[in-house]
C-alpha atoms as a PDB file:
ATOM      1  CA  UNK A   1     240.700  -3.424  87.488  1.00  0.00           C
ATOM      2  CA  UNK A   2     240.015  -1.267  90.159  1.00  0.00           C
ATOM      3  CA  UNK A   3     237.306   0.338  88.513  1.00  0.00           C
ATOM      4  CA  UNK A   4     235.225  -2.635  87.777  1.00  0.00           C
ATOM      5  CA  UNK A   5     235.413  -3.818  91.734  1.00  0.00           C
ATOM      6  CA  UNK A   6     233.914  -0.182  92.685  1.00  0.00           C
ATOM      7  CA  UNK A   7     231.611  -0.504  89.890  1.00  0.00           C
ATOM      8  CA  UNK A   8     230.781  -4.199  90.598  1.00  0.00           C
ATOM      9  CA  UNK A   9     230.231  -3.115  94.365  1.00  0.00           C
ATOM     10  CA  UNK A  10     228.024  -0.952  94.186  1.00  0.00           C
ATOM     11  CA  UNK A  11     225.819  -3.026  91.722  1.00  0.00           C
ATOM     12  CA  UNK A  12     225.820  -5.307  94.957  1.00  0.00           C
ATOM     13  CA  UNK A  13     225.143  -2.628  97.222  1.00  0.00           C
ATOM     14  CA  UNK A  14     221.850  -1.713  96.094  1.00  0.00           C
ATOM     15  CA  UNK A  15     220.520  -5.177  94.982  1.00  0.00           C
ATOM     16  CA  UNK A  16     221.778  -6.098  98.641  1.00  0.00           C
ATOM     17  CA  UNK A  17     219.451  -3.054  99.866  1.00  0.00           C
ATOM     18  CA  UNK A  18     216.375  -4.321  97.655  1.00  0.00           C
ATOM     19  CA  UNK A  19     216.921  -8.020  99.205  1.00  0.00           C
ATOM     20  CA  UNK A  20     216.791  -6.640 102.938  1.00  0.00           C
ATOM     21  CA  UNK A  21     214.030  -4.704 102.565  1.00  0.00           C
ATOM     22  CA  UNK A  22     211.910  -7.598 100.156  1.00  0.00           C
ATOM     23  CA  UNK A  23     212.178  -9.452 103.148  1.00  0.00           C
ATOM     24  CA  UNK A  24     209.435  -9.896 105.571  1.00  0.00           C
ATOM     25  CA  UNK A  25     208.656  -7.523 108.670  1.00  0.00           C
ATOM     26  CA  UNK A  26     207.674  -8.323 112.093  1.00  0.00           C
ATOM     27  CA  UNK A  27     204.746  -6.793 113.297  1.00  0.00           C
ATOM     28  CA  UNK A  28     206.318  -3.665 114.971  1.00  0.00           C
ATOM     29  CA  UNK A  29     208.803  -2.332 117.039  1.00  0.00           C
ATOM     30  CA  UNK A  30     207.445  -4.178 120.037  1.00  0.00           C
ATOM     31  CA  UNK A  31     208.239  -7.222 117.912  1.00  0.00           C
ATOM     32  CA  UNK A  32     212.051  -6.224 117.429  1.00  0.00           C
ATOM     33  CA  UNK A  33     212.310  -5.754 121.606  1.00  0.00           C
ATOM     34  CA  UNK A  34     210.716  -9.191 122.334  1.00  0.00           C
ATOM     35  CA  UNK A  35     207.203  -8.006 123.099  1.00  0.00           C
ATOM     36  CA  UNK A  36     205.607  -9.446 120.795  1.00  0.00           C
ATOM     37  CA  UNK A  37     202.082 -11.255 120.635  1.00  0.00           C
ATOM     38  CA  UNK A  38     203.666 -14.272 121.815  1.00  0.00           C
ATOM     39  CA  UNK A  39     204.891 -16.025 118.197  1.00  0.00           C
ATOM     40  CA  UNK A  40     208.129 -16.933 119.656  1.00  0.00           C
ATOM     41  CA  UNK A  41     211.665 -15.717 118.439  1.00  0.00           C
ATOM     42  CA  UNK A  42     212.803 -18.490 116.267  1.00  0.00           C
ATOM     43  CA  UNK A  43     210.782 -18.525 112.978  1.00  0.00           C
ATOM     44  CA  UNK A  44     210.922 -20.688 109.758  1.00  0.00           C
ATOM     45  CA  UNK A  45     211.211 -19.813 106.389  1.00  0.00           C
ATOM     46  CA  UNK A  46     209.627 -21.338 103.871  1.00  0.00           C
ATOM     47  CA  UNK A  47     208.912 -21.039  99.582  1.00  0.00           C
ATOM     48  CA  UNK A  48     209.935 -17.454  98.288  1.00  0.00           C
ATOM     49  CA  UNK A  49     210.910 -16.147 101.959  1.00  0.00           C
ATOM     50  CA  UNK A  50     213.839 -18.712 102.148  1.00  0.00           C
ATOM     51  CA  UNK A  51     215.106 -18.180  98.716  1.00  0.00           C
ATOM     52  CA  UNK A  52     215.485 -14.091  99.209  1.00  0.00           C
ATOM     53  CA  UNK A  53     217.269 -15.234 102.372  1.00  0.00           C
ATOM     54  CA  UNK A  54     219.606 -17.299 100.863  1.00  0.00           C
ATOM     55  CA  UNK A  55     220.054 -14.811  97.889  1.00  0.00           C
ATOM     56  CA  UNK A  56     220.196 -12.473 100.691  1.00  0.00           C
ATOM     57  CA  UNK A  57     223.345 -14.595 101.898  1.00  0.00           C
ATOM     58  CA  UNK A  58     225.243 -15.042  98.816  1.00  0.00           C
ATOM     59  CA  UNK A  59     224.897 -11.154  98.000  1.00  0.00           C
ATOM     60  CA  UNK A  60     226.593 -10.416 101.676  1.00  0.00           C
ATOM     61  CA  UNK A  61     229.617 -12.900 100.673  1.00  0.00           C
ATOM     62  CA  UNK A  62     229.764 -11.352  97.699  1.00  0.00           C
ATOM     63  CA  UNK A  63     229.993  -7.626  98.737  1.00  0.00           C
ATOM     64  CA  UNK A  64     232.348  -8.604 101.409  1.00  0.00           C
ATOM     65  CA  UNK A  65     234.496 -10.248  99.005  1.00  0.00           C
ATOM     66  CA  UNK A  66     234.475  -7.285  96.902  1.00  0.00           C
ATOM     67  CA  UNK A  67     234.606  -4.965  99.718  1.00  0.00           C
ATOM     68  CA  UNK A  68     238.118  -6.865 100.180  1.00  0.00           C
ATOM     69  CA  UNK A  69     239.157  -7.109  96.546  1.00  0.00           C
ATOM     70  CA  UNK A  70     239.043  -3.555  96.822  1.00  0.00           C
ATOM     71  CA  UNK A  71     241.085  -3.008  99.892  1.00  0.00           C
ATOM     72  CA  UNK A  72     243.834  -5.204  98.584  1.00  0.00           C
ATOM     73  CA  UNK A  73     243.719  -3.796  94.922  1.00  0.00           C
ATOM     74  CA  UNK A  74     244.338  -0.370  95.759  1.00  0.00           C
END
């Protein structure tokens, strides 16, 4: 049993990795420090950028539940 958690957590891993980076970037670094061109902080998402988010979501769930299926199995 042990070996399928390990096995199913790293499956999640990397599609969580793929996810995070499919998402879209800001336009910088001075973005990420608040410098940005004025579009405000808050954005929404909308069509194909929501659903990676929310796939995005369930896949973090997910690899923390494994994470602590794993802790507890051993």
């Amino acid at each position: 049993m042990s070996k399928i958690i390990e096995i199913s957590q790293l499956v999640i891993s990397v599609i969580l990795i793929v996810l995070v980076l499919l998402q879209e970037k800001g336009e910088g670094v001075s973005e990420t420090f608040g410098g940005g061109g004025g579009a405000g902080f808050y954005q929404h998402r909308r069509g194909m950028e929501k659903v990676i988010f929310i796939i995005t979501l369930i896949f973090l769930f997910l690899f923390a539940a494994t994470s602590l299926a794993n802790l507890f199995i051993k």
